[in-house]
PDB file of N, CA and C in Angstrom:
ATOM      1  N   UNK A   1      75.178 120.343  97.342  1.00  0.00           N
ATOM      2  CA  UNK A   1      76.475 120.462  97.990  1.00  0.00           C
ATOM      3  C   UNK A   1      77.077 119.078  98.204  1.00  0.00           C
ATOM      4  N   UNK A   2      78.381 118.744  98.285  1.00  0.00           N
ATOM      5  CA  UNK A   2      79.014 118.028  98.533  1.00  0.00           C
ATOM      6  C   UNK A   2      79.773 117.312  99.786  1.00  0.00           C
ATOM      7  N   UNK A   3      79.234 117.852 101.205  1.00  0.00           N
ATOM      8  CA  UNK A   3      79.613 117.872 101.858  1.00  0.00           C
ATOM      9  C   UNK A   3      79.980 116.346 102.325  1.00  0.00           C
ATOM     10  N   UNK A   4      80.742 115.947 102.850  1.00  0.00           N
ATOM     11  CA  UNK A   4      81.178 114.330 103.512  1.00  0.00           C
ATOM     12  C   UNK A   4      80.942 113.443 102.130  1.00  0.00           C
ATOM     13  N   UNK A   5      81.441 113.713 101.168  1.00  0.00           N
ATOM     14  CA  UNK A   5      81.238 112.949  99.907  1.00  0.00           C
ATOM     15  C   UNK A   5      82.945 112.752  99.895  1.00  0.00           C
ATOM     16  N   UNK A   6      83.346 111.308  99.958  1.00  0.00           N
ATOM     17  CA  UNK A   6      84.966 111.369 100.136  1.00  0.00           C
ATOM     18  C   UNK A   6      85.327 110.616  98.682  1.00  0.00           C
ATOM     19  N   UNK A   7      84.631 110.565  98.087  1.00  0.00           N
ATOM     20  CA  UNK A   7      84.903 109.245  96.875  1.00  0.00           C
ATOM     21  C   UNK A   7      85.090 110.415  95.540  1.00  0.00           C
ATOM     22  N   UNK A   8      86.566 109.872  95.474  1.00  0.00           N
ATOM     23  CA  UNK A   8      87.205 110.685  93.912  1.00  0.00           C
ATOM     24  C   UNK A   8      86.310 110.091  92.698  1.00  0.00           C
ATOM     25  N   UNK A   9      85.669 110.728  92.093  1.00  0.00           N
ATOM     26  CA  UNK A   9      85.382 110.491  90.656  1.00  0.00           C
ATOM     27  C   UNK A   9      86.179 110.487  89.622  1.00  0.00           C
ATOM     28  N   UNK A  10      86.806 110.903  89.395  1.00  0.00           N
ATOM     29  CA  UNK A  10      88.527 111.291  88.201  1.00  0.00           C
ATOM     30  C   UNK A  10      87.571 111.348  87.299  1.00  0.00           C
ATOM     31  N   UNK A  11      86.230 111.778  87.212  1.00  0.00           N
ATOM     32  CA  UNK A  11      85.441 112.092  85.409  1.00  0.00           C
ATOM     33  C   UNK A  11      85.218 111.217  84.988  1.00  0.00           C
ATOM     34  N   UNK A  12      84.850 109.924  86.066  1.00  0.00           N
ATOM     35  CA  UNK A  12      84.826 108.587  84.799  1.00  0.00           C
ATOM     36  C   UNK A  12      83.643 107.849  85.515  1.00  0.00           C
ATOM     37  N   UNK A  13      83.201 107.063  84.789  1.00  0.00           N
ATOM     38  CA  UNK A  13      81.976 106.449  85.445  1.00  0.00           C
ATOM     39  C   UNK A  13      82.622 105.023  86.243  1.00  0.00           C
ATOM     40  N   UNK A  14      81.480 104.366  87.140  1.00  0.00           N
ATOM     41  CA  UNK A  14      81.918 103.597  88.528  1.00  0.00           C
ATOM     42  C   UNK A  14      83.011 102.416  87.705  1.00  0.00           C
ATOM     43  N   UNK A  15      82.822 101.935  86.309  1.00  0.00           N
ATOM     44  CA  UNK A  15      83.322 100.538  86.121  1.00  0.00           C
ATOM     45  C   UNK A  15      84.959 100.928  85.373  1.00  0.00           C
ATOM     46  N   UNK A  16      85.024 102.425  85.053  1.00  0.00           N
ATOM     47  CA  UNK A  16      85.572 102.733  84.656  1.00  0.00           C
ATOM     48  C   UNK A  16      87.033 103.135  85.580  1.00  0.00           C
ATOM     49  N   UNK A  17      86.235 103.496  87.042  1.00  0.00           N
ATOM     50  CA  UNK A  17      87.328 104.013  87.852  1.00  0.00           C
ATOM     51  C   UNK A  17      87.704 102.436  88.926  1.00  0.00           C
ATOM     52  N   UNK A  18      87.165 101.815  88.737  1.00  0.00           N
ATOM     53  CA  UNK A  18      87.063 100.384  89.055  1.00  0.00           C
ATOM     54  C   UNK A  18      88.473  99.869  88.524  1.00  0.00           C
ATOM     55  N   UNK A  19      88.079  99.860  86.845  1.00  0.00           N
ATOM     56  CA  UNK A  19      89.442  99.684  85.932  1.00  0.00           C
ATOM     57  C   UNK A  19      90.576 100.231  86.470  1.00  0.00           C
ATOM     58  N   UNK A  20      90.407 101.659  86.319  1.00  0.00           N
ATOM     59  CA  UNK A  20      91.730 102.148  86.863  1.00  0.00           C
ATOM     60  C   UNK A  20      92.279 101.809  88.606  1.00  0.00           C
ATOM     61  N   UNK A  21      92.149 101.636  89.365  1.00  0.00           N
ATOM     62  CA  UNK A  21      92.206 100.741  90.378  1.00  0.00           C
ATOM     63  C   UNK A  21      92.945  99.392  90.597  1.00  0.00           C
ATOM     64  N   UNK A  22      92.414  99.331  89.477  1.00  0.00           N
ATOM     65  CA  UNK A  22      92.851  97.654  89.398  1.00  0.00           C
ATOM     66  C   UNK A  22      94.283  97.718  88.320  1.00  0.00           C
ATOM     67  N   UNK A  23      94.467  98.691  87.542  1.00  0.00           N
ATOM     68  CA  UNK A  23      95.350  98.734  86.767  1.00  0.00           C
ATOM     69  C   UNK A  23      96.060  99.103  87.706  1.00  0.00           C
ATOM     70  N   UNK A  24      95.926 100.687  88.284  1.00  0.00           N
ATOM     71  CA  UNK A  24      97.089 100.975  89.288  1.00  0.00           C
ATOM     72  C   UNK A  24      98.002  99.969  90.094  1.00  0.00           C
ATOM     73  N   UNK A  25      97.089  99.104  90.730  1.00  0.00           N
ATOM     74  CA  UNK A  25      97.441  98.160  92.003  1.00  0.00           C
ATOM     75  C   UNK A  25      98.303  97.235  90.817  1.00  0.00           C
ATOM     76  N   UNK A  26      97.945  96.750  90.051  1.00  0.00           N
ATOM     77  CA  UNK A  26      98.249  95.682  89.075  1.00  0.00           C
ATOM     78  C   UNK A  26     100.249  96.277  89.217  1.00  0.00           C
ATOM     79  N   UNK A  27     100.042  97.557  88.183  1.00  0.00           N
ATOM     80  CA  UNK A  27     101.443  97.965  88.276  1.00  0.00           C
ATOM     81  C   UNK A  27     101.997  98.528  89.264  1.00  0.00           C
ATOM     82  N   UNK A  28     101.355  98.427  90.192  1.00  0.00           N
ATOM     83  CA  UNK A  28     102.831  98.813  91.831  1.00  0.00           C
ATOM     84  C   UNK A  28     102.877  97.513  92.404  1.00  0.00           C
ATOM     85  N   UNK A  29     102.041  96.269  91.989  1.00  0.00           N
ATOM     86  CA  UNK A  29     102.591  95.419  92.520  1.00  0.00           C
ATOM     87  C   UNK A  29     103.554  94.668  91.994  1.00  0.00           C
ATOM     88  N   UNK A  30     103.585  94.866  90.680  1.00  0.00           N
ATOM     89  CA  UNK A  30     104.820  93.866  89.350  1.00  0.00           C
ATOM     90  C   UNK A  30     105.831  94.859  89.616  1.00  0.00           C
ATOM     91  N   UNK A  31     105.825  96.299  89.893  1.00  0.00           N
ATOM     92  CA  UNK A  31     107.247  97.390  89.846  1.00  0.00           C
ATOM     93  C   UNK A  31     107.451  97.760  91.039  1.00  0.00           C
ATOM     94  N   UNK A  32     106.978  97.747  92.158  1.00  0.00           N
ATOM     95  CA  UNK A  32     107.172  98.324  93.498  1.00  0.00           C
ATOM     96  C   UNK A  32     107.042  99.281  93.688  1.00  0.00           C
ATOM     97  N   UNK A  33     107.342 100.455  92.396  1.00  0.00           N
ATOM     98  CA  UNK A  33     107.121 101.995  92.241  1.00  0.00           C
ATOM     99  C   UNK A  33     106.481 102.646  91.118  1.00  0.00           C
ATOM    100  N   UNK A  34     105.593 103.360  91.477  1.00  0.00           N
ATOM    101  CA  UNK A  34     104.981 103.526  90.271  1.00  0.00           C
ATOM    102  C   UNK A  34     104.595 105.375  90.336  1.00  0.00           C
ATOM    103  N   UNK A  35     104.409 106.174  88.987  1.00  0.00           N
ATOM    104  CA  UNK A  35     104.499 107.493  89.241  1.00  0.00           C
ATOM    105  C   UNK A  35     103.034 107.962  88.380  1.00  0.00           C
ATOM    106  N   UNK A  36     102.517 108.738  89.463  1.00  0.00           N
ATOM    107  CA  UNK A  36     100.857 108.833  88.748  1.00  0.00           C
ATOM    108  C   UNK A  36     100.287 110.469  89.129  1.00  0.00           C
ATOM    109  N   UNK A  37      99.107 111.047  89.204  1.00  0.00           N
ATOM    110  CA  UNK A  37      98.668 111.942  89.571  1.00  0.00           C
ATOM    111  C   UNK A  37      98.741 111.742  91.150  1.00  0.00           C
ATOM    112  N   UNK A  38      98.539 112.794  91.849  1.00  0.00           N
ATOM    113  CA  UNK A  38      98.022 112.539  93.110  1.00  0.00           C
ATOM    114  C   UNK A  38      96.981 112.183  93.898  1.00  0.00           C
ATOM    115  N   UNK A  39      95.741 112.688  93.427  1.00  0.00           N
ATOM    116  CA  UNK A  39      94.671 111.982  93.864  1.00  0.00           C
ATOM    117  C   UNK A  39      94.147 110.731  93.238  1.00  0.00           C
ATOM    118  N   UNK A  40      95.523 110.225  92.307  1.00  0.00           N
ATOM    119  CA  UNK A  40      94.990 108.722  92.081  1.00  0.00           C
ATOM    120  C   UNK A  40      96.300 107.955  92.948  1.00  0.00           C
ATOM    121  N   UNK A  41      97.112 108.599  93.637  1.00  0.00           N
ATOM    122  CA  UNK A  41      97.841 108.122  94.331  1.00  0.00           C
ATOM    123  C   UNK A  41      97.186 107.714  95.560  1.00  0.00           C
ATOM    124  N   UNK A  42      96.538 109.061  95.836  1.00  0.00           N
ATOM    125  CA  UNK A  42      95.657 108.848  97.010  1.00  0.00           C
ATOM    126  C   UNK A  42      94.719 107.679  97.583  1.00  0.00           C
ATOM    127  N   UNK A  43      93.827 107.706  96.378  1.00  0.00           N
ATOM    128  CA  UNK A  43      92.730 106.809  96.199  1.00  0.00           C
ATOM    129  C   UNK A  43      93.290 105.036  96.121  1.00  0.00           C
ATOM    130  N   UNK A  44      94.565 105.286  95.635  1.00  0.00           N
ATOM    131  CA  UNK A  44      95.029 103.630  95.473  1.00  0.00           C
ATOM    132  C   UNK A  44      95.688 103.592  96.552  1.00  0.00           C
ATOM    133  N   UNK A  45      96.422 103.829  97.609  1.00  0.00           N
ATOM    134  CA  UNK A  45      96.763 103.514  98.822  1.00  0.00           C
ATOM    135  C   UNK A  45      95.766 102.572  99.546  1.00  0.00           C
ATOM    136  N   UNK A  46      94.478 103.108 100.168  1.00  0.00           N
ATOM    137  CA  UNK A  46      93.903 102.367 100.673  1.00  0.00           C
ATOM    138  C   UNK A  46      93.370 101.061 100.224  1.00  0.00           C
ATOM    139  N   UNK A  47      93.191 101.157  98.913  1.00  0.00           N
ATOM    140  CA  UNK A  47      92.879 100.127  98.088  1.00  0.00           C
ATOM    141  C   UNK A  47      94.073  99.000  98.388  1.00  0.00           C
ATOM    142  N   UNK A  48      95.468  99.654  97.842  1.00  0.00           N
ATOM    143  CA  UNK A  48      96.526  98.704  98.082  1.00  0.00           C
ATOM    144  C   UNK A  48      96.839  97.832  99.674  1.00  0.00           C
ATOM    145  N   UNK A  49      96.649  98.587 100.719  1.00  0.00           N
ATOM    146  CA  UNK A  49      96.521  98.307 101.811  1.00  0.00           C
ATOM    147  C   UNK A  49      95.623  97.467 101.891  1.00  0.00           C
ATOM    148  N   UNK A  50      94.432  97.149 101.628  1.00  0.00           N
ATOM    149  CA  UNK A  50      93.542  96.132 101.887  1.00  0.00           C
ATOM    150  C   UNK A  50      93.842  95.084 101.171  1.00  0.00           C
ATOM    151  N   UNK A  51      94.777  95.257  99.848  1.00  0.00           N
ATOM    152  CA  UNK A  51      94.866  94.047  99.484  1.00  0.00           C
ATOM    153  C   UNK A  51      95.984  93.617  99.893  1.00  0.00           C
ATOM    154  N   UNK A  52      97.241  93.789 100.284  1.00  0.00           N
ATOM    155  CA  UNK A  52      97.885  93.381 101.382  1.00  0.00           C
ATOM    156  C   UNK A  52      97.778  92.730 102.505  1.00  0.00           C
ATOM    157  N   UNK A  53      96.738  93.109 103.291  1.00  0.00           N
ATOM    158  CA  UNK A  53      96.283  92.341 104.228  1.00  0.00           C
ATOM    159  C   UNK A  53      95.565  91.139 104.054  1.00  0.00           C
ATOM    160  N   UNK A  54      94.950  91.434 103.565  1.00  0.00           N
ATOM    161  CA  UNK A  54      94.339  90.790 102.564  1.00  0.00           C
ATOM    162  C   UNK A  54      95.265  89.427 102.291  1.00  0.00           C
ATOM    163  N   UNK A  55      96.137  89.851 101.421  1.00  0.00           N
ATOM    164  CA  UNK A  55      97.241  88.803 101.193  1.00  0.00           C
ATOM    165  C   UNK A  55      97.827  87.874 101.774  1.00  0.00           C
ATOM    166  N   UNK A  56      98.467  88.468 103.643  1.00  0.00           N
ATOM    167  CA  UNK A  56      98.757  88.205 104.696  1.00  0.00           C
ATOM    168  C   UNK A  56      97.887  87.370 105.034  1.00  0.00           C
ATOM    169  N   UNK A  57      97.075  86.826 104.956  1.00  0.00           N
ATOM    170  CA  UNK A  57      95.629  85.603 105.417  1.00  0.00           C
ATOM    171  C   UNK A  57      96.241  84.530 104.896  1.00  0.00           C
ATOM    172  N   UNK A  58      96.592  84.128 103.560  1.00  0.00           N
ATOM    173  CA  UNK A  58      97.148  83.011 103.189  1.00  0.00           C
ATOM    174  C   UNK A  58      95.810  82.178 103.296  1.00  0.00           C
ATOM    175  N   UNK A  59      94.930  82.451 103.074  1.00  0.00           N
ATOM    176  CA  UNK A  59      93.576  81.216 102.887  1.00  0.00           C
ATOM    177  C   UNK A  59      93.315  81.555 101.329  1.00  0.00           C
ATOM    178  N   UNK A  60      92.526  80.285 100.952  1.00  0.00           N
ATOM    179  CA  UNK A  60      92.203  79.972  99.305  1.00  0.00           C
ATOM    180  C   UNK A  60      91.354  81.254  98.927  1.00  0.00           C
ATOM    181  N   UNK A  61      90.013  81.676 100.407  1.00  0.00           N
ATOM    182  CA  UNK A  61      89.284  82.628  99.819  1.00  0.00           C
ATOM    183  C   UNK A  61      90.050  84.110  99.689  1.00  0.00           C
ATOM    184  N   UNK A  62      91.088  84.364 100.361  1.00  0.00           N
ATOM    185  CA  UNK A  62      91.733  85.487 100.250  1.00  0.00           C
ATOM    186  C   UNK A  62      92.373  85.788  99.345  1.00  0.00           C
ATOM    187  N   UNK A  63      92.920  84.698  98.353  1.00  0.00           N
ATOM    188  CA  UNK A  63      93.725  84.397  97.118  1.00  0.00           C
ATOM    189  C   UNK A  63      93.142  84.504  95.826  1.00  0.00           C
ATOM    190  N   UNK A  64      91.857  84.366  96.349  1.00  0.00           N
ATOM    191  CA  UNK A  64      90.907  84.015  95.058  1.00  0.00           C
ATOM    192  C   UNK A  64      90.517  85.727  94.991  1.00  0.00           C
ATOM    193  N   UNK A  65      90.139  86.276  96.512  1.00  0.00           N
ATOM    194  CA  UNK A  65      89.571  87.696  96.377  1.00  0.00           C
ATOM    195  C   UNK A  65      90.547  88.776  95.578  1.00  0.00           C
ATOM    196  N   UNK A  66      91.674  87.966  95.763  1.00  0.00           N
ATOM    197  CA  UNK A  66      93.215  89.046  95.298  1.00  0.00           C
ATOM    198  C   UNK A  66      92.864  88.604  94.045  1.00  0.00           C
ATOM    199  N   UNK A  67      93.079  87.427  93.324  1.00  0.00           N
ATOM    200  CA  UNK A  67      92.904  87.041  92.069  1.00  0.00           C
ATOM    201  C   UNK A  67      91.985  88.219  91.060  1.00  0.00           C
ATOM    202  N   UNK A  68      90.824  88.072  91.877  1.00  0.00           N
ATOM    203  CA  UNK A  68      89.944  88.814  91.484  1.00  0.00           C
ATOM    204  C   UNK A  68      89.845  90.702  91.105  1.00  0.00           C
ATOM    205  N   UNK A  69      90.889  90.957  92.229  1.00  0.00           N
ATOM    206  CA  UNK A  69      91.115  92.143  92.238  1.00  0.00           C
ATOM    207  C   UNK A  69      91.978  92.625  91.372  1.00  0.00           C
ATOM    208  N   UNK A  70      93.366  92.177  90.955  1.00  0.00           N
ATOM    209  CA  UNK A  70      94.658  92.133  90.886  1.00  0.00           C
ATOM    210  C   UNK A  70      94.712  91.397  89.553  1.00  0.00           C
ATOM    211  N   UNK A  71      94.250  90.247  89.494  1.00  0.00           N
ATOM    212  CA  UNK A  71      94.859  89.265  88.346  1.00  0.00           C
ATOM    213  C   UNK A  71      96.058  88.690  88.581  1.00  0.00           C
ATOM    214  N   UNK A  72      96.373  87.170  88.447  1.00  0.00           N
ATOM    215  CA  UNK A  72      97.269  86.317  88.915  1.00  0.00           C
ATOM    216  C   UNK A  72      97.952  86.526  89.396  1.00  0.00           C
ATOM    217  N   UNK A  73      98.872  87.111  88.477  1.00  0.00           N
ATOM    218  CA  UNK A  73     100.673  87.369  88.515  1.00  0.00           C
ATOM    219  C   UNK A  73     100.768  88.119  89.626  1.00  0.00           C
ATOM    220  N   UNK A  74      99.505  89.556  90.061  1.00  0.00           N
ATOM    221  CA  UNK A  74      99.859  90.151  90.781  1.00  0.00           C
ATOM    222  C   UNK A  74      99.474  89.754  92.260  1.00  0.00           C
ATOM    223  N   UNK A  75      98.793  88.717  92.060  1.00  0.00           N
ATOM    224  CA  UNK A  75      97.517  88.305  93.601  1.00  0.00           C
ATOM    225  C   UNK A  75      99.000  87.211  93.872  1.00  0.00           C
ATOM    226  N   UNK A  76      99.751  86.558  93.242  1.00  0.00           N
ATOM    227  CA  UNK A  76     101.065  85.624  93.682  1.00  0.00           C
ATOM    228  C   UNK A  76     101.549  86.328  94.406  1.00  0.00           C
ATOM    229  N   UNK A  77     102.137  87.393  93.812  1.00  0.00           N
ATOM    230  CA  UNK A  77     103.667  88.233  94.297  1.00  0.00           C
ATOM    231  C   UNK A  77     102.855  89.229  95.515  1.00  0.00           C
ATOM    232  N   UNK A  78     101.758  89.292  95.494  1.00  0.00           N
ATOM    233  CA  UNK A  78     101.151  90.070  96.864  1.00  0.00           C
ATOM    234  C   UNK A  78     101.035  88.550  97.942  1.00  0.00           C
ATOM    235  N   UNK A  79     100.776  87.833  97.370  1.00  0.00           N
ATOM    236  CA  UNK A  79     100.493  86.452  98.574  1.00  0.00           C
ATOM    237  C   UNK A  79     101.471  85.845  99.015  1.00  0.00           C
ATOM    238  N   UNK A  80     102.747  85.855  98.122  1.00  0.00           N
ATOM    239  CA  UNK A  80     104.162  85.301  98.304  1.00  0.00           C
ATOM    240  C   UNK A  80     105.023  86.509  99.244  1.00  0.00           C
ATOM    241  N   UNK A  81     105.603  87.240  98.104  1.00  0.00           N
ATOM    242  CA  UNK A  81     106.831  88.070  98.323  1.00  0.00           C
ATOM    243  C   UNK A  81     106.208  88.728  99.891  1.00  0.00           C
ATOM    244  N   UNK A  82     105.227  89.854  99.136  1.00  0.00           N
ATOM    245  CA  UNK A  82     104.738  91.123 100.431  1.00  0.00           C
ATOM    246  C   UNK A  82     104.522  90.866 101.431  1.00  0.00           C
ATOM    247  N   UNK A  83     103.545  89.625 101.093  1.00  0.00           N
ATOM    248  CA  UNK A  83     103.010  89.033 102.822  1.00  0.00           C
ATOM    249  C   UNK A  83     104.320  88.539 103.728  1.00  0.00           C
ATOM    250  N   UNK A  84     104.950  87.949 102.993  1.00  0.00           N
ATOM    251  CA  UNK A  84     106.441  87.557 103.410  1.00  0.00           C
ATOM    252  C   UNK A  84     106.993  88.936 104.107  1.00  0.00           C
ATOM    253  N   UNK A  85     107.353  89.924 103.675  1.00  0.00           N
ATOM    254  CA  UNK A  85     108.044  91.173 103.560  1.00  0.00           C
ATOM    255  C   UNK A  85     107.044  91.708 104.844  1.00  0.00           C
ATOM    256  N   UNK A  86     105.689  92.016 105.346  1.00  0.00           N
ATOM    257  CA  UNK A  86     105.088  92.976 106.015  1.00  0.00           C
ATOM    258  C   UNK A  86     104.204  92.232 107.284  1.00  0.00           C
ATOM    259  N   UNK A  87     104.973  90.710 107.361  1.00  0.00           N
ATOM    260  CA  UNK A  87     104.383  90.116 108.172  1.00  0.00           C
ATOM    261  C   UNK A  87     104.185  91.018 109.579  1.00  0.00           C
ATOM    262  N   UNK A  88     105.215  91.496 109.814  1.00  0.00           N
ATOM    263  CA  UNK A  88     105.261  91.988 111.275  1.00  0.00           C
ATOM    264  C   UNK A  88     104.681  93.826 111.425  1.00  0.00           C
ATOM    265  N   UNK A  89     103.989  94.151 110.329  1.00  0.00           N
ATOM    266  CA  UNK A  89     103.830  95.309 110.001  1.00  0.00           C
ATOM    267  C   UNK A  89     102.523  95.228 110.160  1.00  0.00           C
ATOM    268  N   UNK A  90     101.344  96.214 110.563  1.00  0.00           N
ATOM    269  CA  UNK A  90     100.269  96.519 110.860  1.00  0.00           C
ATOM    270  C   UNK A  90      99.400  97.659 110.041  1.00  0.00           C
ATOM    271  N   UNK A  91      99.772  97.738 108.781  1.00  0.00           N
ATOM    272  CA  UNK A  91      99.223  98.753 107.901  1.00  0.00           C
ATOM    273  C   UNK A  91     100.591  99.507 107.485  1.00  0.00           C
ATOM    274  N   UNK A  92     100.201 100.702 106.659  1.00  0.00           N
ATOM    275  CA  UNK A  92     101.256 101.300 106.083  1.00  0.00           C
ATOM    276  C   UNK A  92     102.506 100.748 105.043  1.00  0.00           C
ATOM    277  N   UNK A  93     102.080  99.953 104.457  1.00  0.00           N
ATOM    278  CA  UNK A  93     102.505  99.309 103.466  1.00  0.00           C
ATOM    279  C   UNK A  93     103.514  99.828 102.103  1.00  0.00           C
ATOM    280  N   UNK A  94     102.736 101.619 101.874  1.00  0.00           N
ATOM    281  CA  UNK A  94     102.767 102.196 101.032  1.00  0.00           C
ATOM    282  C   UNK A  94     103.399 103.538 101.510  1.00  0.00           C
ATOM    283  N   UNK A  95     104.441 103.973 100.518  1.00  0.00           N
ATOM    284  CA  UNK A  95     104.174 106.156 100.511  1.00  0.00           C
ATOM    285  C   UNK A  95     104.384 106.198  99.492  1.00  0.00           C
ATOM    286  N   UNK A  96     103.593 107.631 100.088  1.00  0.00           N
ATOM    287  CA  UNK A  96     103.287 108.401  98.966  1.00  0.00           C
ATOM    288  C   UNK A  96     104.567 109.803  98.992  1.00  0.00           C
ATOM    289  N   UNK A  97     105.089 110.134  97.566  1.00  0.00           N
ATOM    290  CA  UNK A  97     106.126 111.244  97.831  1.00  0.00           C
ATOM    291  C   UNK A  97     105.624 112.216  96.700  1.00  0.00           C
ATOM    292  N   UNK A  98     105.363 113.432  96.941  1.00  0.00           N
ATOM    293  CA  UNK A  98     104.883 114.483  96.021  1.00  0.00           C
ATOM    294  C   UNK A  98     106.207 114.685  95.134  1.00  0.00           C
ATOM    295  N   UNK A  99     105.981 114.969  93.626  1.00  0.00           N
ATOM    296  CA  UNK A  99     107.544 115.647  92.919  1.00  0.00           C
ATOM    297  C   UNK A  99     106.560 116.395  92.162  1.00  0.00           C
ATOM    298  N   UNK A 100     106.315 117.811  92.314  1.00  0.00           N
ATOM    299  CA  UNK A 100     105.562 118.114  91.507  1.00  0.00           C
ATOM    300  C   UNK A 100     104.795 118.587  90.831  1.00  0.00           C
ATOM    301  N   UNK A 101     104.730 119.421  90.235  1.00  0.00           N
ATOM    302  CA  UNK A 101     103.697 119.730  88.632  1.00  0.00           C
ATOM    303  C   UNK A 101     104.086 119.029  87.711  1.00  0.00           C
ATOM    304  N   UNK A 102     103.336 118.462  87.045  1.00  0.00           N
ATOM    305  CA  UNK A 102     103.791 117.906  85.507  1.00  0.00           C
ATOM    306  C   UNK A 102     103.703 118.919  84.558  1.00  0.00           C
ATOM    307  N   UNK A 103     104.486 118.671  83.595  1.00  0.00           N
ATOM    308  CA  UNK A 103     105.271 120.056  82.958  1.00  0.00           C
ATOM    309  C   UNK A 103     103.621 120.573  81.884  1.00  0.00           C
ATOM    310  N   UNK A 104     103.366 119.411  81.248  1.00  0.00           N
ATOM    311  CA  UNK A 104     102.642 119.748  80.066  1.00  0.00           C
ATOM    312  C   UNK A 104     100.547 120.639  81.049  1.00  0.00           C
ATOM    313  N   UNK A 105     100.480 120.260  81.983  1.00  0.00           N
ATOM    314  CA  UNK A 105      98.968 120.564  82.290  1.00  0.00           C
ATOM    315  C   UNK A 105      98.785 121.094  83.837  1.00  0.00           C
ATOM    316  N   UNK A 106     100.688 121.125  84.489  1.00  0.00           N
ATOM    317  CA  UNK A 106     100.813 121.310  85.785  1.00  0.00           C
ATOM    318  C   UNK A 106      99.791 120.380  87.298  1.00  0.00           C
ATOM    319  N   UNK A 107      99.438 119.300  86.891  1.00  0.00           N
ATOM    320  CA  UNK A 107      98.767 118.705  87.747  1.00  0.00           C
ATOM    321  C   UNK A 107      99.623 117.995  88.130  1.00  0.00           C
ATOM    322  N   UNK A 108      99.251 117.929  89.784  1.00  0.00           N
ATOM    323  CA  UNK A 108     100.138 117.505  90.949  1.00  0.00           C
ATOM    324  C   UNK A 108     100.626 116.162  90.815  1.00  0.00           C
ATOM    325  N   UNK A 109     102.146 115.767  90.670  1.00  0.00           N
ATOM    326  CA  UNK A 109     102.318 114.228  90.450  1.00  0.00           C
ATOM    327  C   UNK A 109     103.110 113.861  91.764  1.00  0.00           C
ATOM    328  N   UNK A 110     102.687 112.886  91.802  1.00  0.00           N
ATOM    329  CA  UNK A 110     103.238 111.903  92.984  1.00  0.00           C
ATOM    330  C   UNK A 110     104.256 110.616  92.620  1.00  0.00           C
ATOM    331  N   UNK A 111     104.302 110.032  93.186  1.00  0.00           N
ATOM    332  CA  UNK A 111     105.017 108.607  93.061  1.00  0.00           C
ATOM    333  C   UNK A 111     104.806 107.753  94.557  1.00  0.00           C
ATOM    334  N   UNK A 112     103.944 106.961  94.106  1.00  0.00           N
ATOM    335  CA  UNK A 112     103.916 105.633  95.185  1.00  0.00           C
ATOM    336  C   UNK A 112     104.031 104.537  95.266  1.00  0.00           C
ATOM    337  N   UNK A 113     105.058 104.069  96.201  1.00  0.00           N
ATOM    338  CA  UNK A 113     105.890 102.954  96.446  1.00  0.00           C
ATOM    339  C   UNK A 113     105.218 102.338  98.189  1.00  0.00           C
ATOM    340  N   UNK A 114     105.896 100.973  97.619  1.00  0.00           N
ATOM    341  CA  UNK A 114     106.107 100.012  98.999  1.00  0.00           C
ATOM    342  C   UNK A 114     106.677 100.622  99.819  1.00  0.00           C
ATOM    343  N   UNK A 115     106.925 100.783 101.317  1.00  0.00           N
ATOM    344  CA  UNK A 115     107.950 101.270 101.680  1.00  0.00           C
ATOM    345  C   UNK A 115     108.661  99.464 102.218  1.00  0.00           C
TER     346      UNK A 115
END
């Protein structure tokens, strides 16, 4: 049984859903909005949120951890712009807005943005 098991698998093995993670975050941080399934909407919120805060530190090791996560372009514009943008904000960074069945397989699509 599965009980208190909270971690989405999406069918893919750990380095794989790792990837996707990092891709997600990658493109909502270069577009601000980005339109995906829902429980990968889900799963990247919290992710995105930590690296936000994350961001908000402005120290070398926090830059380097974003680097790491994110890749350059996107660990800048999270350390520059956002942190700039959510200074006075305490979480909630992100929504999430349901639109949705997708036409071809009917699985639930979302779209999540900065707010």
């Amino acid at each position: 049984m599965r009980h208190h098991n909270s971690n989405r698998k999406f069918g893919r093995e750990r380095n794989q859903r790792v990837a996707l993670l990092k891709s997600l975050a990658y493109s909502l941080t270069l577009k601000g909005k980005i339109k995906t399934t829902e429980p990968k909407a889900k799963s990247l919120r919290p992710y995105m949120e930590k690296l936000v805060t994350l961001g908000k530190k402005q120290t070398l090791a926090s830059r380097r951890i974003l680097e790491s996560r994110v890749g350059r372009q996107a660990a800048k514009k999270i350390a520059g712009k956002l942190s700039v943008t959510y200074k006075d904000r305490a979480g909630g960074y992100t929504r999430i807005t349901k639109i949705g069945p997708r036409i071809a397989d009917a699985s639930p699509m979302a779209i999540i943005e900065f707010v």
